[in-house]
N, C-alpha and C. Protein backbone atom coordinates (compact mmCIF):
# COMPACT_ATOMS: atom_id res chain seq x y z
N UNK A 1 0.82 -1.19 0.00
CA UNK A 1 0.00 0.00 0.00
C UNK A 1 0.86 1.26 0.00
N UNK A 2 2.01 1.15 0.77
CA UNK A 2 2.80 2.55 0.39
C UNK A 2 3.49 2.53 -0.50
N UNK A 3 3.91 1.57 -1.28
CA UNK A 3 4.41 1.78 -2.55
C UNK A 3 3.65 2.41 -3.29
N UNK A 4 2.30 2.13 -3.58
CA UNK A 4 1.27 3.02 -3.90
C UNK A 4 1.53 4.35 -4.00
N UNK A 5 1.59 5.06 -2.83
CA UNK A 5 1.36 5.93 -2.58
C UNK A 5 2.84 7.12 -2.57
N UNK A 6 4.18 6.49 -3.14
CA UNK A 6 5.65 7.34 -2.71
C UNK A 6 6.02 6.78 -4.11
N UNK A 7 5.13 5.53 -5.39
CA UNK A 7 5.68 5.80 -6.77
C UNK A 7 5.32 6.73 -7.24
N UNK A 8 4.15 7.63 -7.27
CA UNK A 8 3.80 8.86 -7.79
C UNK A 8 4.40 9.65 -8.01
N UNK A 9 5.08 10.09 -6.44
CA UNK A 9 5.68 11.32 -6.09
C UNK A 9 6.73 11.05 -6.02
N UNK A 10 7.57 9.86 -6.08
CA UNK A 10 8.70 9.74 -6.36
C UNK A 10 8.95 10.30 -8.12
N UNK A 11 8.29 9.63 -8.75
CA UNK A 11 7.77 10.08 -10.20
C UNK A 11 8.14 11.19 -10.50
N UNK A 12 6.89 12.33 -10.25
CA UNK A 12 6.35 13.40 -10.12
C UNK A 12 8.11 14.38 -9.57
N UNK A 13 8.75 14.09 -9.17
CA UNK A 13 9.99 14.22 -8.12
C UNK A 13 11.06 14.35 -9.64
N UNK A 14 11.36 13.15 -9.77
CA UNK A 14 12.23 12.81 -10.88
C UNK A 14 11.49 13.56 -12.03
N UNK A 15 10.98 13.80 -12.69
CA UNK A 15 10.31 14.50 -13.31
C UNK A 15 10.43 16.62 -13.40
N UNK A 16 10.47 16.54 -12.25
CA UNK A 16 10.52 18.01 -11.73
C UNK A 16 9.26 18.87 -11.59
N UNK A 17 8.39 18.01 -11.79
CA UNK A 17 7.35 18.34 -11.34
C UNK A 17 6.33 18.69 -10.10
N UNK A 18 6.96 18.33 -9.20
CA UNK A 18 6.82 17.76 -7.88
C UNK A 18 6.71 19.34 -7.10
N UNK A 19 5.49 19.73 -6.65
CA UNK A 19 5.12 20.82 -5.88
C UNK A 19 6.76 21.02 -4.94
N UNK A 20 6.82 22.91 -5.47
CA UNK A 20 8.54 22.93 -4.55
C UNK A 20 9.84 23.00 -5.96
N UNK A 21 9.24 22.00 -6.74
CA UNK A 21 10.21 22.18 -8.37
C UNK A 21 10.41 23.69 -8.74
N UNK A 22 11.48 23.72 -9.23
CA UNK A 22 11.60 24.96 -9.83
C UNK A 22 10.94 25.25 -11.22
N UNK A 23 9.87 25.24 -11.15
CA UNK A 23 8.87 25.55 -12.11
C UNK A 23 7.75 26.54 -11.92
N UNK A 24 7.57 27.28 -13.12
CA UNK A 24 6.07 27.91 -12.67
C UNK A 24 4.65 27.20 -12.82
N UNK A 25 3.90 27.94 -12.38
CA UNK A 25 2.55 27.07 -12.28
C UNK A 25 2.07 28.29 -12.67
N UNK A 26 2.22 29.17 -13.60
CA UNK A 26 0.42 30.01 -13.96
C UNK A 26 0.24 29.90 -14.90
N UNK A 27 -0.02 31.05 -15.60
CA UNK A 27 -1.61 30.83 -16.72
C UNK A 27 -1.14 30.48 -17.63
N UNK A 28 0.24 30.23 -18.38
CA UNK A 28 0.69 29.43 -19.69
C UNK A 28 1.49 28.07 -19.62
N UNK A 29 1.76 28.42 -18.39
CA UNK A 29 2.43 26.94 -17.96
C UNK A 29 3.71 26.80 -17.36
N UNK A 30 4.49 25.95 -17.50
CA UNK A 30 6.08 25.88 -16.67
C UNK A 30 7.14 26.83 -17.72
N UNK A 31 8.45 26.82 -16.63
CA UNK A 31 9.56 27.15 -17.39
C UNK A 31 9.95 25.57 -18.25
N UNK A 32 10.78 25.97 -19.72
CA UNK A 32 11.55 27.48 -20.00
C UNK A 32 10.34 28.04 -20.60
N UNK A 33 9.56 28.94 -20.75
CA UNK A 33 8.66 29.80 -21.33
C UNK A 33 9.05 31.14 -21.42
N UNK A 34 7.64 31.81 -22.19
CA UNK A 34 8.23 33.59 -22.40
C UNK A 34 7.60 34.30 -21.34
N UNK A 35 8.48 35.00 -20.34
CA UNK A 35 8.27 35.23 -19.46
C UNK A 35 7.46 36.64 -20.46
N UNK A 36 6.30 36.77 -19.34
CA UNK A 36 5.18 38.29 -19.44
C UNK A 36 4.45 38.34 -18.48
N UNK A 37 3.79 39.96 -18.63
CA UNK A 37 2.82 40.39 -17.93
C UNK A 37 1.89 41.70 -18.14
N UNK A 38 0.95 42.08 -18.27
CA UNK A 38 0.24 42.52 -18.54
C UNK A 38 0.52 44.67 -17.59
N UNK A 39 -0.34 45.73 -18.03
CA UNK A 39 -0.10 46.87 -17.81
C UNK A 39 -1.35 46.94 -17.43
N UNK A 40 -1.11 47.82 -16.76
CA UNK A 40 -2.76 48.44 -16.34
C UNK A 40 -3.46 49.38 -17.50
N UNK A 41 -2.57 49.57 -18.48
CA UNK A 41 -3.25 50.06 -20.06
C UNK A 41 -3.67 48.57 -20.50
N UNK A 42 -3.86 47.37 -20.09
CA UNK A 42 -3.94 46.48 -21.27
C UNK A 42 -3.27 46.00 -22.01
N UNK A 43 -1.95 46.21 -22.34
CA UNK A 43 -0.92 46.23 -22.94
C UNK A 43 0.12 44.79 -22.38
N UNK A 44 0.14 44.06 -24.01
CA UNK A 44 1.28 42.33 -22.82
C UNK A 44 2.45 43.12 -23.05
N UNK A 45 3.02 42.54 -22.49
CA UNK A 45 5.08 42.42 -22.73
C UNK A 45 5.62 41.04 -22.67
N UNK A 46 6.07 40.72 -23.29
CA UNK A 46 6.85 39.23 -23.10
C UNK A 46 7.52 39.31 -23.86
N UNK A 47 8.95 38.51 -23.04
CA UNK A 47 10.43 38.67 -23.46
C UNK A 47 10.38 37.92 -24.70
N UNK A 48 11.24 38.51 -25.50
CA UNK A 48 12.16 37.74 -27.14
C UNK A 48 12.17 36.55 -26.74
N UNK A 49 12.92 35.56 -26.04
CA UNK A 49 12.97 34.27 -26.11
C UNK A 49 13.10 33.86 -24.91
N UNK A 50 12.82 32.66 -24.52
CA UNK A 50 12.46 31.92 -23.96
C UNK A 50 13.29 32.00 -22.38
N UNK A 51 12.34 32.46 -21.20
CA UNK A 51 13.56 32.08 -20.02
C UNK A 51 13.53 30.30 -19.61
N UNK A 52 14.63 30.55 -18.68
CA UNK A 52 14.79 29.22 -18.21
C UNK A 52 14.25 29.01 -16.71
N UNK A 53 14.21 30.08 -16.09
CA UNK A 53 14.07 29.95 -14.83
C UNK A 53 13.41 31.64 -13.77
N UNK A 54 12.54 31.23 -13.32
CA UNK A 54 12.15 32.72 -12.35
C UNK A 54 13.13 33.73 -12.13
N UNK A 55 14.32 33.36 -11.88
CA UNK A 55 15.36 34.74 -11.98
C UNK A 55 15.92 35.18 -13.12
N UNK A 56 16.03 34.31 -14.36
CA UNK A 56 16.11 34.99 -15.38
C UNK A 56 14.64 35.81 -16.15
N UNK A 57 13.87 35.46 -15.33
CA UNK A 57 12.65 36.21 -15.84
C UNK A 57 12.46 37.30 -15.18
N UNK A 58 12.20 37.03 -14.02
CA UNK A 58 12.88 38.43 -12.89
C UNK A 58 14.10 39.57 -13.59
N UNK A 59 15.20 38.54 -14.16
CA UNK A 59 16.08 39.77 -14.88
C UNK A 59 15.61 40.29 -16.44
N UNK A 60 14.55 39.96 -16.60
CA UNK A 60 14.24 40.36 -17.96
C UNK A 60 13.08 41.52 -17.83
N UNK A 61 12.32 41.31 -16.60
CA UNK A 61 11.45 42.42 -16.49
C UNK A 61 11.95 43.64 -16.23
N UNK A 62 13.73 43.70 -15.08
CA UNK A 62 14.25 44.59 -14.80
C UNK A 62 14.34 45.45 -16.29
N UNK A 63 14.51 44.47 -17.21
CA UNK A 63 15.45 45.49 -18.48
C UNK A 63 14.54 46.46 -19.17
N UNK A 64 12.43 46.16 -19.04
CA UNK A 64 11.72 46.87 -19.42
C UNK A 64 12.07 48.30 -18.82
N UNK A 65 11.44 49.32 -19.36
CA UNK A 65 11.59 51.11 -19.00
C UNK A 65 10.74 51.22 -17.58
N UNK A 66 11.48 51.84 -16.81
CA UNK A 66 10.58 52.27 -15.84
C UNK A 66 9.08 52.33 -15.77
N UNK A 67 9.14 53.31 -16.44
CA UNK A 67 7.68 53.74 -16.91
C UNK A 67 6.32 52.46 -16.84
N UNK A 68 6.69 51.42 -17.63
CA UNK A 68 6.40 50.38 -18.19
C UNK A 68 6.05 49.82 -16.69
N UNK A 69 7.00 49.42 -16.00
CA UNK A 69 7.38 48.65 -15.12
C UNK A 69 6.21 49.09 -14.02
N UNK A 70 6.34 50.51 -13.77
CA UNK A 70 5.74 50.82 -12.73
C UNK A 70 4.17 50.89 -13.05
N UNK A 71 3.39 50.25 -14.54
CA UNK A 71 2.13 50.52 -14.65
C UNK A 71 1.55 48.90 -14.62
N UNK A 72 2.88 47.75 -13.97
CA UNK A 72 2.49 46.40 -14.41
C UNK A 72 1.40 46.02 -13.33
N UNK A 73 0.34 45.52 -13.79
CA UNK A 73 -0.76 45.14 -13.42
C UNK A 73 -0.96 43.59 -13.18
N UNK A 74 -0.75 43.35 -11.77
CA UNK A 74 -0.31 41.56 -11.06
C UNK A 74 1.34 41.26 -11.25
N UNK A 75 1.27 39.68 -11.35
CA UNK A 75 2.30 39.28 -11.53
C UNK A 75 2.79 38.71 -12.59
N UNK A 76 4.25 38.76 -13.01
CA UNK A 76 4.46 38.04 -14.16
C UNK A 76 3.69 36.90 -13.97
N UNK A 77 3.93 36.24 -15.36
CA UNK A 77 3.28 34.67 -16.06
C UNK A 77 4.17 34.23 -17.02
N UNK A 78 4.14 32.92 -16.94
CA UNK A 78 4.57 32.33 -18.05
C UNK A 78 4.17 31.78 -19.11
N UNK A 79 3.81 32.28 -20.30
CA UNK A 79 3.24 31.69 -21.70
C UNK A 79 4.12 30.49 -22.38
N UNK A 80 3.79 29.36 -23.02
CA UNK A 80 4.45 28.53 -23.39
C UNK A 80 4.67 29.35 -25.02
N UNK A 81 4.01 30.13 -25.33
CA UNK A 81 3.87 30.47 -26.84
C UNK A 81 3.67 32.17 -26.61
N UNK A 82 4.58 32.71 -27.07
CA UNK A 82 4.77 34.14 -27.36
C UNK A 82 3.29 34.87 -27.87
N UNK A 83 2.69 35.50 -27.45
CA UNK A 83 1.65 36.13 -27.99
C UNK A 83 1.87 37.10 -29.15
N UNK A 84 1.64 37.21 -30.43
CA UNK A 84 1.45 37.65 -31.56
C UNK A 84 1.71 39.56 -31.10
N UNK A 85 0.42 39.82 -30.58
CA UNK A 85 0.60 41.13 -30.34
C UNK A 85 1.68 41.48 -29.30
N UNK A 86 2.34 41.12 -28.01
CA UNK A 86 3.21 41.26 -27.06
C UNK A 86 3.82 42.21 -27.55
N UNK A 87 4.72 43.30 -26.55
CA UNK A 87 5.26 44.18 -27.30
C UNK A 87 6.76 43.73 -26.34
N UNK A 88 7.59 44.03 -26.88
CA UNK A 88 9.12 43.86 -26.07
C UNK A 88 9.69 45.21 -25.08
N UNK A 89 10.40 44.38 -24.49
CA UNK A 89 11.04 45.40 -23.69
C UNK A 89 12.56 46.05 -24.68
């Protein structure tokens, strides 16, 4: 019965999936994705290519303009697929 229950998450573990992984969990899905986030104009931003990890996405929002930065509305996200309209930093 506990084998049951520690192949999953052993799994899930090896995998990197495993709640605690260095992965994101929002609205487009895990890393490596295009890190974005939305303005309080409505307006996406998401980076040229692809991060690998929350601090390189973290360093990619730094590189947007102030301006920009200070009108971002929530938190970044990660899209698995670049949005068409997105505008770059």
């Amino acid at each position: 019965m506990r084998m049951r229950t520690l192949l999953p998450v052993a799994l899930l573990a090896a995998a990197g999936l495993f709640a605690g992984a260095n992965t994101a969990t929002a609205a487009g899905g895990g890393y490596p994705g295009y890190q974005c986030f939305k303005t309080t104009d409505r307006d996406v931003y998401c980076s040229d290519a692809t991060v690998k990890n929350h601090d390189a996405g973290s360093t990619w929002v730094k590189t947007c303009p102030a301006d920009v930065v200070k009108n971002m509305k929530g938190k970044p996200y990660i899209e698995a697929t670049r949005p068409k309209a997105a505008h770059s930093c």
